[in-house]
PDB file of N, CA and C in Angstrom:
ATOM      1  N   UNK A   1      12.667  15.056 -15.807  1.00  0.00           N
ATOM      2  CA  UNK A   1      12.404  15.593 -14.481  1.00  0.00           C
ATOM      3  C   UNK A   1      11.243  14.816 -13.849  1.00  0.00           C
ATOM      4  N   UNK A   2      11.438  14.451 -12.614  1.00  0.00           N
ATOM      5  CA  UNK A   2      10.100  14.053 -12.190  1.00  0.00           C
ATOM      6  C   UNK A   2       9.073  14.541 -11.397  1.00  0.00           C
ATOM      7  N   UNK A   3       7.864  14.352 -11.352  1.00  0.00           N
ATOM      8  CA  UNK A   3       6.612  14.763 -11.085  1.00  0.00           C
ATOM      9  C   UNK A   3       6.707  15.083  -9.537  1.00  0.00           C
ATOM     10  N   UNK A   4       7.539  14.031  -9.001  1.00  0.00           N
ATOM     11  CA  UNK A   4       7.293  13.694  -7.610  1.00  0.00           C
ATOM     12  C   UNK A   4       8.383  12.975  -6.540  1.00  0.00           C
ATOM     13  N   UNK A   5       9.208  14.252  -5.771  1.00  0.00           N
ATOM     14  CA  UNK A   5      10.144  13.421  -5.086  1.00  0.00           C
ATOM     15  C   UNK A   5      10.081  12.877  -4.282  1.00  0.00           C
ATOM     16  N   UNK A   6      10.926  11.943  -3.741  1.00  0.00           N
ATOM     17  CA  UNK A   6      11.136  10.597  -2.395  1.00  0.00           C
ATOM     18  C   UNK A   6      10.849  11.665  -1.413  1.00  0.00           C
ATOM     19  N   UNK A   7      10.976  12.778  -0.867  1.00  0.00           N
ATOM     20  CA  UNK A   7      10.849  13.662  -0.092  1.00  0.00           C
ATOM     21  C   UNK A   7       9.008  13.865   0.497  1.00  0.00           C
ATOM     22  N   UNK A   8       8.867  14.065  -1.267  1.00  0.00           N
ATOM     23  CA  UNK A   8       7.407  14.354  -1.077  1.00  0.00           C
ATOM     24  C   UNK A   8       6.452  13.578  -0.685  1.00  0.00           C
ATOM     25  N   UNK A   9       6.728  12.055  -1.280  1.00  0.00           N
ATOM     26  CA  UNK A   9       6.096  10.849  -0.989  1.00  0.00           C
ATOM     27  C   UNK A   9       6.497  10.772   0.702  1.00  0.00           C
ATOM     28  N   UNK A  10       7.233  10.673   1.251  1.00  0.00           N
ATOM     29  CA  UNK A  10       7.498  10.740   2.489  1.00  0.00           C
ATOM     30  C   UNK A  10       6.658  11.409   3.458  1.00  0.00           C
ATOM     31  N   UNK A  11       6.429  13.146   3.188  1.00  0.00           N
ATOM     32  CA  UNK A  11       5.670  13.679   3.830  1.00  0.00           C
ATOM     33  C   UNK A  11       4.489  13.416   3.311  1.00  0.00           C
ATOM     34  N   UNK A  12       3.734  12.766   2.237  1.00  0.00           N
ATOM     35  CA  UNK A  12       2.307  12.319   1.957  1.00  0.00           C
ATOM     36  C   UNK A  12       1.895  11.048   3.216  1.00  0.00           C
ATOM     37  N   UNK A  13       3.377  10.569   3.273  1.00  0.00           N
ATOM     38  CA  UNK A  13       2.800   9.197   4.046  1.00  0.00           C
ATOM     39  C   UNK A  13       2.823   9.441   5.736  1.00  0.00           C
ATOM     40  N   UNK A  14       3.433  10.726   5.778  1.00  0.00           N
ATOM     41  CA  UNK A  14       3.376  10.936   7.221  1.00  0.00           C
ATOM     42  C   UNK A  14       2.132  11.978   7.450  1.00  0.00           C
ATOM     43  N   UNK A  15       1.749  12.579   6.383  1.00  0.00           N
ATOM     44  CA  UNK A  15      -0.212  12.964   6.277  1.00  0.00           C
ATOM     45  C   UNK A  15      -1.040  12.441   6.621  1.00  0.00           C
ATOM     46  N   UNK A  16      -0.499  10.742   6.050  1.00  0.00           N
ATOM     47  CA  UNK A  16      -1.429   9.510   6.108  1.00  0.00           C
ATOM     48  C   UNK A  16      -1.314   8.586   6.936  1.00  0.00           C
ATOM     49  N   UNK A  17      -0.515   9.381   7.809  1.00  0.00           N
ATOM     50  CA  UNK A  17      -0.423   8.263   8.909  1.00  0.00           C
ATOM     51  C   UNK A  17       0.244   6.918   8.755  1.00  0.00           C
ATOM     52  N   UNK A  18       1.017   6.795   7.317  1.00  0.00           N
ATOM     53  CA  UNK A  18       1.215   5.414   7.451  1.00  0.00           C
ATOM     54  C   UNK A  18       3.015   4.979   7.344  1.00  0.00           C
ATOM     55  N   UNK A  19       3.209   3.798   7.587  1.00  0.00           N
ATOM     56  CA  UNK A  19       4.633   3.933   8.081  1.00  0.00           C
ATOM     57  C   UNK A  19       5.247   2.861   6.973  1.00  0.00           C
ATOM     58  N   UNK A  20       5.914   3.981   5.931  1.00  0.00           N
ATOM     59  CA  UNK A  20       6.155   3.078   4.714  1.00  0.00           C
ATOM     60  C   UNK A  20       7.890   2.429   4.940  1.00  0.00           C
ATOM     61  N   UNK A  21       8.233   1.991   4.411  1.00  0.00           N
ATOM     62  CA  UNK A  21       9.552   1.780   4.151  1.00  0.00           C
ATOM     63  C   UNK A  21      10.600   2.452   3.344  1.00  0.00           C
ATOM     64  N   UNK A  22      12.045   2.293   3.844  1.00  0.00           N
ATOM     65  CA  UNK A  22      12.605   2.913   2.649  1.00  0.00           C
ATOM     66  C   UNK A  22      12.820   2.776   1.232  1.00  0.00           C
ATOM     67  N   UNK A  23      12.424   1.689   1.237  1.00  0.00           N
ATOM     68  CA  UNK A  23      12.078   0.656   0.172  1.00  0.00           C
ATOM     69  C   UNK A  23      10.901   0.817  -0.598  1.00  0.00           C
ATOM     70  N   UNK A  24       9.767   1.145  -0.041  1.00  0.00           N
ATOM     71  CA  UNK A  24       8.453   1.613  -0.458  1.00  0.00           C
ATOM     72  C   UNK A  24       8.707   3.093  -1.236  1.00  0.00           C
ATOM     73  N   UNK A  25       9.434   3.956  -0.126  1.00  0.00           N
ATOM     74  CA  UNK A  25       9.409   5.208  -0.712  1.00  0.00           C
ATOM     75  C   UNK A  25      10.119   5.155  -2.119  1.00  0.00           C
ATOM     76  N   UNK A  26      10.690   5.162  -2.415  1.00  0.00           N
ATOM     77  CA  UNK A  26      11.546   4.833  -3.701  1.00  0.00           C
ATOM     78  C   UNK A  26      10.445   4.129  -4.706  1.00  0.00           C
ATOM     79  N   UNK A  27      10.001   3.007  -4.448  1.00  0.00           N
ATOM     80  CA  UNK A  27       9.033   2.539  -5.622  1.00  0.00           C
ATOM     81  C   UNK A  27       7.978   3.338  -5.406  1.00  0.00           C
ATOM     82  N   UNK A  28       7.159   4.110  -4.579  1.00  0.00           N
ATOM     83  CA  UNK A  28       5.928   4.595  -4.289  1.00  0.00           C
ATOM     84  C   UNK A  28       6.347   6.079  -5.451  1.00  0.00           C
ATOM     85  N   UNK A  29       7.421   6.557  -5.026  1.00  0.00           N
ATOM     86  CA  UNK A  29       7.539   7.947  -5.958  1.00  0.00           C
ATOM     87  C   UNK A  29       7.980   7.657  -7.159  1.00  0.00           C
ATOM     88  N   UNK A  30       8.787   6.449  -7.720  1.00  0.00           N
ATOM     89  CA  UNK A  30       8.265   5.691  -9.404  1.00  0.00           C
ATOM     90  C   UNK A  30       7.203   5.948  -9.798  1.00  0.00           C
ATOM     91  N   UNK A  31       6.032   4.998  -9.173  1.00  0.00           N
ATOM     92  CA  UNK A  31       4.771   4.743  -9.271  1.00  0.00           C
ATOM     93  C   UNK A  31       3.817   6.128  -9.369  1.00  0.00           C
ATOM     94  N   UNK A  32       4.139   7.005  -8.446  1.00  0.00           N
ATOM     95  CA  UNK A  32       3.298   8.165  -8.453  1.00  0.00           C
ATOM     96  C   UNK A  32       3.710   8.967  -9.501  1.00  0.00           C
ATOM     97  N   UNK A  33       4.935   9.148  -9.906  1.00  0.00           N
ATOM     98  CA  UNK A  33       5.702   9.656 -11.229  1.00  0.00           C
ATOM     99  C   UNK A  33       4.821   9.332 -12.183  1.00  0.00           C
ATOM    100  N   UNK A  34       5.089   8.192 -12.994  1.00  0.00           N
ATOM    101  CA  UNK A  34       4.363   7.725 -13.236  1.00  0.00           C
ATOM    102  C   UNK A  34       2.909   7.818 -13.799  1.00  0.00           C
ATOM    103  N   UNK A  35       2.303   7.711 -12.284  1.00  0.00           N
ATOM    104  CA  UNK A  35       0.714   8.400 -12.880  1.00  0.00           C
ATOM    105  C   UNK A  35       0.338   9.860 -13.106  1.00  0.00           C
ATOM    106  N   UNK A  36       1.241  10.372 -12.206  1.00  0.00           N
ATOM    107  CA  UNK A  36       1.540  12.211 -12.591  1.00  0.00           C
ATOM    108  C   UNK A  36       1.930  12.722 -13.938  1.00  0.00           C
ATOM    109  N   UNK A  37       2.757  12.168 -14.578  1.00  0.00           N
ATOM    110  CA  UNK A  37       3.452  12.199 -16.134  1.00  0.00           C
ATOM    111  C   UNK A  37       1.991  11.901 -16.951  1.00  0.00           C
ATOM    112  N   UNK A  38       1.447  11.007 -16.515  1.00  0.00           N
ATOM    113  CA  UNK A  38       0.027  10.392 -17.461  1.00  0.00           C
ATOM    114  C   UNK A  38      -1.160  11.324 -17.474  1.00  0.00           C
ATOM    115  N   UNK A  39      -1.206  12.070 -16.594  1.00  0.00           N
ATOM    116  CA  UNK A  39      -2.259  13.038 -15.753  1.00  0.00           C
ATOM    117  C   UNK A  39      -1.972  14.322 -17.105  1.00  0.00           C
ATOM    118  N   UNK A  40      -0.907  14.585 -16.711  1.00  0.00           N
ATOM    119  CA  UNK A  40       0.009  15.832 -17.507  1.00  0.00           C
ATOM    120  C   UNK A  40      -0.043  15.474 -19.182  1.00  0.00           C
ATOM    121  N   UNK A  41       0.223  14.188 -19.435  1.00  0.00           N
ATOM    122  CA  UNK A  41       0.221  14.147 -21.321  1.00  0.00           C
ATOM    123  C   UNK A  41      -1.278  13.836 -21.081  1.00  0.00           C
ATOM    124  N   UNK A  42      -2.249  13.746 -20.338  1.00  0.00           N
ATOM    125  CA  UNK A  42      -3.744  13.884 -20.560  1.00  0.00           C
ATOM    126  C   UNK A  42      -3.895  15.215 -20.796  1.00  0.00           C
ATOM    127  N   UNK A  43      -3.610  16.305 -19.845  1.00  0.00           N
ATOM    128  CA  UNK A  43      -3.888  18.020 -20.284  1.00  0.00           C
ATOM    129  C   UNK A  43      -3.703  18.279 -20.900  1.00  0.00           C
ATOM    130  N   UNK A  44      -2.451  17.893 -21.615  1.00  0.00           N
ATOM    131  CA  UNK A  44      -1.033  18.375 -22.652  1.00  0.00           C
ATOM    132  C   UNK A  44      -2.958  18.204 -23.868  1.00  0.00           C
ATOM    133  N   UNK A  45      -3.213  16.942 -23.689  1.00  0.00           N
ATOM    134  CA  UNK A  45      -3.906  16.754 -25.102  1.00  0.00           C
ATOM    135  C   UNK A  45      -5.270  17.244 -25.410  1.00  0.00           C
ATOM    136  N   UNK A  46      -6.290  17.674 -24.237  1.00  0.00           N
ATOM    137  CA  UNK A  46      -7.395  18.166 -23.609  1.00  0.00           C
ATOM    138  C   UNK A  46      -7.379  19.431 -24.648  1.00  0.00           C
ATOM    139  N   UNK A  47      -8.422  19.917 -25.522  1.00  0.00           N
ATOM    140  CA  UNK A  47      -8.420  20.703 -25.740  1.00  0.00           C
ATOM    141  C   UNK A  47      -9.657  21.664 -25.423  1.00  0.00           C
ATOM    142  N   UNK A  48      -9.706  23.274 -25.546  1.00  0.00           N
ATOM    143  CA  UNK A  48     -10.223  23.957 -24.764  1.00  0.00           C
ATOM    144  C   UNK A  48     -11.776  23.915 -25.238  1.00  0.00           C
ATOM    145  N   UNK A  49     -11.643  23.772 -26.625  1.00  0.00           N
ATOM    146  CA  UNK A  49     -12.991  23.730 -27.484  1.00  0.00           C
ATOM    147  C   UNK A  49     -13.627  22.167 -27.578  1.00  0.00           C
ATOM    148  N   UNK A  50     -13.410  21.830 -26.475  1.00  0.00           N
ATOM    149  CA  UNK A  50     -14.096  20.117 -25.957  1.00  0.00           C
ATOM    150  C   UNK A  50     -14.422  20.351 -24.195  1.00  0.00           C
ATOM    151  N   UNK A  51     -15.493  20.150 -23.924  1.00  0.00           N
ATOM    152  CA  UNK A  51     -16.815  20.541 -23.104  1.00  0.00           C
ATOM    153  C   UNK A  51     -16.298  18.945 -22.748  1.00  0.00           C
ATOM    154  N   UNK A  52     -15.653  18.954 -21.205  1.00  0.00           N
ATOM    155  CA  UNK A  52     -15.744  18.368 -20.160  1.00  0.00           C
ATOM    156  C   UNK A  52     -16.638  17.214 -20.310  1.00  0.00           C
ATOM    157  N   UNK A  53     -16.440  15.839 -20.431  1.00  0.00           N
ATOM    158  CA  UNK A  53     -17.827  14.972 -20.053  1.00  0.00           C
ATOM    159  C   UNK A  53     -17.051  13.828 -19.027  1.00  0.00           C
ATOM    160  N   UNK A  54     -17.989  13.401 -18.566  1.00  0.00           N
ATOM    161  CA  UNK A  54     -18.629  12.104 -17.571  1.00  0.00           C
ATOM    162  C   UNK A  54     -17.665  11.043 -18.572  1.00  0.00           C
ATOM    163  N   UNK A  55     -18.549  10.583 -19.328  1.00  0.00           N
ATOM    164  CA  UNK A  55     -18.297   9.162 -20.456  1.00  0.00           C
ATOM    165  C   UNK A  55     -17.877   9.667 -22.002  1.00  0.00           C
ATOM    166  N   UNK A  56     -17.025   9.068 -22.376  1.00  0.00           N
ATOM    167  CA  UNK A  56     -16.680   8.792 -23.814  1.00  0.00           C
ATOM    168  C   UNK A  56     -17.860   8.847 -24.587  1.00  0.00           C
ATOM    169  N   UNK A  57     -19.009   7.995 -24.694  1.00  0.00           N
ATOM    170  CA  UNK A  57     -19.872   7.799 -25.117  1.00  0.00           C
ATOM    171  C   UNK A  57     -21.276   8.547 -24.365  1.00  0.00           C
ATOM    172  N   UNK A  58     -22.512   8.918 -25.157  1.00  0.00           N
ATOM    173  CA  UNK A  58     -23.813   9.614 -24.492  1.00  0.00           C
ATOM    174  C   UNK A  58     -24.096   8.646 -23.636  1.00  0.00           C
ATOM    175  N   UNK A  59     -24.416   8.265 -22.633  1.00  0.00           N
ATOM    176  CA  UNK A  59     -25.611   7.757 -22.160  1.00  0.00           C
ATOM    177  C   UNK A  59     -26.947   7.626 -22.015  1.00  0.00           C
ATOM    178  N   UNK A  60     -27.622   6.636 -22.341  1.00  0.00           N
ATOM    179  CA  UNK A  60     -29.044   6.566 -22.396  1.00  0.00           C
ATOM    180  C   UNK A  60     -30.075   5.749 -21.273  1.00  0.00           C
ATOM    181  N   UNK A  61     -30.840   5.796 -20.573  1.00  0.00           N
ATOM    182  CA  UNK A  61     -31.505   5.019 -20.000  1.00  0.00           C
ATOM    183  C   UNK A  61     -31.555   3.519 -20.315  1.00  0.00           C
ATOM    184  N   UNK A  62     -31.884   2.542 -19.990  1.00  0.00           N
ATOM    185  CA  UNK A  62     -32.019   1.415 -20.390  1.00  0.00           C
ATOM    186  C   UNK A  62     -33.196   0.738 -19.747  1.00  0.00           C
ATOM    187  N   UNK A  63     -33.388   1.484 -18.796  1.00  0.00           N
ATOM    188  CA  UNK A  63     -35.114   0.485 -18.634  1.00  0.00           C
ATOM    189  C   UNK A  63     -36.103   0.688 -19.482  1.00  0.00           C
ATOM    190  N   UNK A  64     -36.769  -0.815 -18.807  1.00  0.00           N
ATOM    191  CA  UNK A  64     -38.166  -0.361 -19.892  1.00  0.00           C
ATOM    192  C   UNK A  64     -39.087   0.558 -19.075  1.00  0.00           C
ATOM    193  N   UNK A  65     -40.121   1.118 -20.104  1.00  0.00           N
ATOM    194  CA  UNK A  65     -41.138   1.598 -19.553  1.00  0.00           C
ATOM    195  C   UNK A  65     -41.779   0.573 -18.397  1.00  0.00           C
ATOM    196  N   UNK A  66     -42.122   1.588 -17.554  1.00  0.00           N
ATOM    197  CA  UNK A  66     -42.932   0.623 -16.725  1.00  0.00           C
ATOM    198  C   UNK A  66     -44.647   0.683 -16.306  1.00  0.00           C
ATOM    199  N   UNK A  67     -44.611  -0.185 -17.129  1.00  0.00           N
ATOM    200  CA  UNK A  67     -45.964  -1.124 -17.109  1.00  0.00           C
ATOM    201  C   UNK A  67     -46.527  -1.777 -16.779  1.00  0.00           C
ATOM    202  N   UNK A  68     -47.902  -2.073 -16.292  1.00  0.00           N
ATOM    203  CA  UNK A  68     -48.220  -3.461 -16.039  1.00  0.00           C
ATOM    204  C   UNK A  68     -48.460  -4.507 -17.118  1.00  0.00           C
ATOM    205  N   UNK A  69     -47.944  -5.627 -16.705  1.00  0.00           N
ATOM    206  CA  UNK A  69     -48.147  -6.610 -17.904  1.00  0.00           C
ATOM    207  C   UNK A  69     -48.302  -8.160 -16.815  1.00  0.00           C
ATOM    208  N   UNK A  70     -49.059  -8.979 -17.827  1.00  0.00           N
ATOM    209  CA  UNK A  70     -49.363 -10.101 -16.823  1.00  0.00           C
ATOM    210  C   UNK A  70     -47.791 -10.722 -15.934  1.00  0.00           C
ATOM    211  N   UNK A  71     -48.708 -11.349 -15.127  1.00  0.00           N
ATOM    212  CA  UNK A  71     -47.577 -12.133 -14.133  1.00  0.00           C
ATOM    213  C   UNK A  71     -48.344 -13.181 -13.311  1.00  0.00           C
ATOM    214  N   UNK A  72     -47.386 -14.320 -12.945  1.00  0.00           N
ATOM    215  CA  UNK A  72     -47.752 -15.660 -12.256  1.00  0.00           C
ATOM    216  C   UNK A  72     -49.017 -15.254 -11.540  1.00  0.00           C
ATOM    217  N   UNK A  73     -49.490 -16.306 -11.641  1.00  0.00           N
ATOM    218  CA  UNK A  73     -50.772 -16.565 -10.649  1.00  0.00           C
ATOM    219  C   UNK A  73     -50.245 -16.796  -9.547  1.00  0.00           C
ATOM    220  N   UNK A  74     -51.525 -16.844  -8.277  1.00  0.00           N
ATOM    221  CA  UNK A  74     -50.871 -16.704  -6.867  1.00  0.00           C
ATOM    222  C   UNK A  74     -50.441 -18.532  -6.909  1.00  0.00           C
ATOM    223  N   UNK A  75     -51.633 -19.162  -7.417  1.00  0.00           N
ATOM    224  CA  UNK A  75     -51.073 -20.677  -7.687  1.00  0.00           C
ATOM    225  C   UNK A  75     -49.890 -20.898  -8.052  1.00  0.00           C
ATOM    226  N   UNK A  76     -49.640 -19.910  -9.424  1.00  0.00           N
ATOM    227  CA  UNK A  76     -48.336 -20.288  -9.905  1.00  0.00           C
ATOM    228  C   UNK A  76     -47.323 -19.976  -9.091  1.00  0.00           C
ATOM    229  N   UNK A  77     -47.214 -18.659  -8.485  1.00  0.00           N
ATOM    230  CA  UNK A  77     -46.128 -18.512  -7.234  1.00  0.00           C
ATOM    231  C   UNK A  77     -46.084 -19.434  -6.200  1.00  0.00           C
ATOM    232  N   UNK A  78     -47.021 -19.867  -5.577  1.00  0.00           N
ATOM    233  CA  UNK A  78     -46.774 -20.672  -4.268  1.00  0.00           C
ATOM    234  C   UNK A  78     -46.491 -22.016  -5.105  1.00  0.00           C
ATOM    235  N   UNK A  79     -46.824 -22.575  -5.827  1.00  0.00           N
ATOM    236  CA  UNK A  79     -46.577 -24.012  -6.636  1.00  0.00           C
ATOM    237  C   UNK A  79     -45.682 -24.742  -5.749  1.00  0.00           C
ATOM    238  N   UNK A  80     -44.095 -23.948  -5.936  1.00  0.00           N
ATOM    239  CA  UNK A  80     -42.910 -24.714  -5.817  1.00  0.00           C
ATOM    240  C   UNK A  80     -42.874 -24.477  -4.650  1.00  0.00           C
ATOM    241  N   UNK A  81     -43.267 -23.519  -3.708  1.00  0.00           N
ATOM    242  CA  UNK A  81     -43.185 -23.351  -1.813  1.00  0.00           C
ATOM    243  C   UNK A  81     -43.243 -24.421  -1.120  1.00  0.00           C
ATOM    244  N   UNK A  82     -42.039 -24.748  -0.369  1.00  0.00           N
ATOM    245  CA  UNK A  82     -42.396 -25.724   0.404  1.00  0.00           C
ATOM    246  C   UNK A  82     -43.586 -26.150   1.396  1.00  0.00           C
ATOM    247  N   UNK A  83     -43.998 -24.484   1.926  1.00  0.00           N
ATOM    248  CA  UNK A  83     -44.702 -24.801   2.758  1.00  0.00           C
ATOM    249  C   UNK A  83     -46.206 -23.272   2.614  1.00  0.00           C
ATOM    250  N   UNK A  84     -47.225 -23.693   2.835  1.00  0.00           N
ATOM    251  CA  UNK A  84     -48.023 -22.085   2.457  1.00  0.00           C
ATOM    252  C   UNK A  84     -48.973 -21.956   3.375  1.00  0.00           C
ATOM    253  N   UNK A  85     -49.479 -21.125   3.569  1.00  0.00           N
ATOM    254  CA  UNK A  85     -50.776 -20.573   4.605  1.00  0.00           C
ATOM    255  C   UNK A  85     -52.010 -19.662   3.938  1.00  0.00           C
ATOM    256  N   UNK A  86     -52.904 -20.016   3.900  1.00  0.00           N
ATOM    257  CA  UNK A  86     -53.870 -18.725   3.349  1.00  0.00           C
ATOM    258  C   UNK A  86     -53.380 -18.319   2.327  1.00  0.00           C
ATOM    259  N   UNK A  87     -52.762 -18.685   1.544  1.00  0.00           N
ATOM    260  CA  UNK A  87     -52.529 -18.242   0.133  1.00  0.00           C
ATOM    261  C   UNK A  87     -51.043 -17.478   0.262  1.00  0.00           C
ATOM    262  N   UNK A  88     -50.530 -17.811   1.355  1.00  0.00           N
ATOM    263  CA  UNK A  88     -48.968 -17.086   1.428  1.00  0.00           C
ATOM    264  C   UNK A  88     -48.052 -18.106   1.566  1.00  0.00           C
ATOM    265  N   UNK A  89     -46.405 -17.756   1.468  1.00  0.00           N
ATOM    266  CA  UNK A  89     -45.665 -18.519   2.147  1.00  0.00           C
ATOM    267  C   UNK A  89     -45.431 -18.517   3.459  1.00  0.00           C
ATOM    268  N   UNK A  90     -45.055 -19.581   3.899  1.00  0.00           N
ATOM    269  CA  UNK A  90     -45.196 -19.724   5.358  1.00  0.00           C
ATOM    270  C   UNK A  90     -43.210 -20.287   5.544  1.00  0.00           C
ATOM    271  N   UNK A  91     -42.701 -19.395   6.485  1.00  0.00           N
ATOM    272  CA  UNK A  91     -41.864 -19.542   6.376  1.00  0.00           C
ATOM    273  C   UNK A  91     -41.669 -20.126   8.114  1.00  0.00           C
ATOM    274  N   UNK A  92     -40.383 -20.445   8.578  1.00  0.00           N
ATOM    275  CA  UNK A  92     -40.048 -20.396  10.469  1.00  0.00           C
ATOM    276  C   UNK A  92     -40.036 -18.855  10.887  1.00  0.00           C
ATOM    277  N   UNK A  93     -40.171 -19.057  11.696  1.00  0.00           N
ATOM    278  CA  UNK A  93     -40.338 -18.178  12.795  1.00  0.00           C
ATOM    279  C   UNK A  93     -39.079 -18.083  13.496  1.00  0.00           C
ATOM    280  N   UNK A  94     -38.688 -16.286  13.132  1.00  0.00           N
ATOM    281  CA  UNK A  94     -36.887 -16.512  13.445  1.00  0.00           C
ATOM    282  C   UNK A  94     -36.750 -15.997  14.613  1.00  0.00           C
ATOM    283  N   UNK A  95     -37.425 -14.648  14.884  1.00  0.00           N
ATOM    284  CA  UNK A  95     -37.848 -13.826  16.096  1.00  0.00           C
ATOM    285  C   UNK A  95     -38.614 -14.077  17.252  1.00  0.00           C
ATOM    286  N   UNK A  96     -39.008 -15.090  17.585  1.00  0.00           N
ATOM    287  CA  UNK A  96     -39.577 -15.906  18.561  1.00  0.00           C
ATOM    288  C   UNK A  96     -40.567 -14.829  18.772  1.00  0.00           C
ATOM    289  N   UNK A  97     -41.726 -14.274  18.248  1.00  0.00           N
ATOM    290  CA  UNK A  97     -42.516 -13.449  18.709  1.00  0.00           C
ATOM    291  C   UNK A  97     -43.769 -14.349  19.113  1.00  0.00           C
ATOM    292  N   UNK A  98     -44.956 -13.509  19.601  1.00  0.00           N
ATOM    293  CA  UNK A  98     -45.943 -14.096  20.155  1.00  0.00           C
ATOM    294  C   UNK A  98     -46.985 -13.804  18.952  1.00  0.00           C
ATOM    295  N   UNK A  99     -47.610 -15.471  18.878  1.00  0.00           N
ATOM    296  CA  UNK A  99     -48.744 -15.219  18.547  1.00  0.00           C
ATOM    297  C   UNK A  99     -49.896 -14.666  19.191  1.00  0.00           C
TER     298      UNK A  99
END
């Protein structure tokens, strides 16, 4: 038996506004079959004494703590800058503002 008739797919696509073919409808209600049947032997196997989760696996954080720990000098940052000012980069001027 299937999940889902050419009928039904029809009025989904006229829900959706969209203008399938007759050709579409036929493979679209395969296809949705299909994932409906897969949905169903998922419940079929779900059992009641198993608590719903997110992931297969726990999840854990993965950052590090955050700390300060050394980092480049202002020398070492500007080094490779093409171009610098007062100890900054100096980039163009995109916004034509006023000095």
């Amino acid at each position: 038996m299937t999940a889902i008739s050419r009928d039904e797919v029809a009025h989904l696509a006229h829900l959706a506004r969209l203008d399938v073919t007759e050709d579409e409808l036929d493979r679209f209600a395969q296809q949705l079959d299909v994932i409906l049947q897969s949905v169903q032997r998922i419940n079929e196997v779900a059992a009641e004494d198993i608590p719903p989760t997110s992931h297969a696996v726990p999840l854990t954080n993965v950052y590090r703590d955050d700390e300060p720990r050394p980092s480049l000098s202002r020398a070492d940052a500007l080094a490779g800058a093409p171009d610098t000012d007062q100890d900054r980069f100096r980039v163009p001027r995109i916004l034509g503002e006023e000095e």
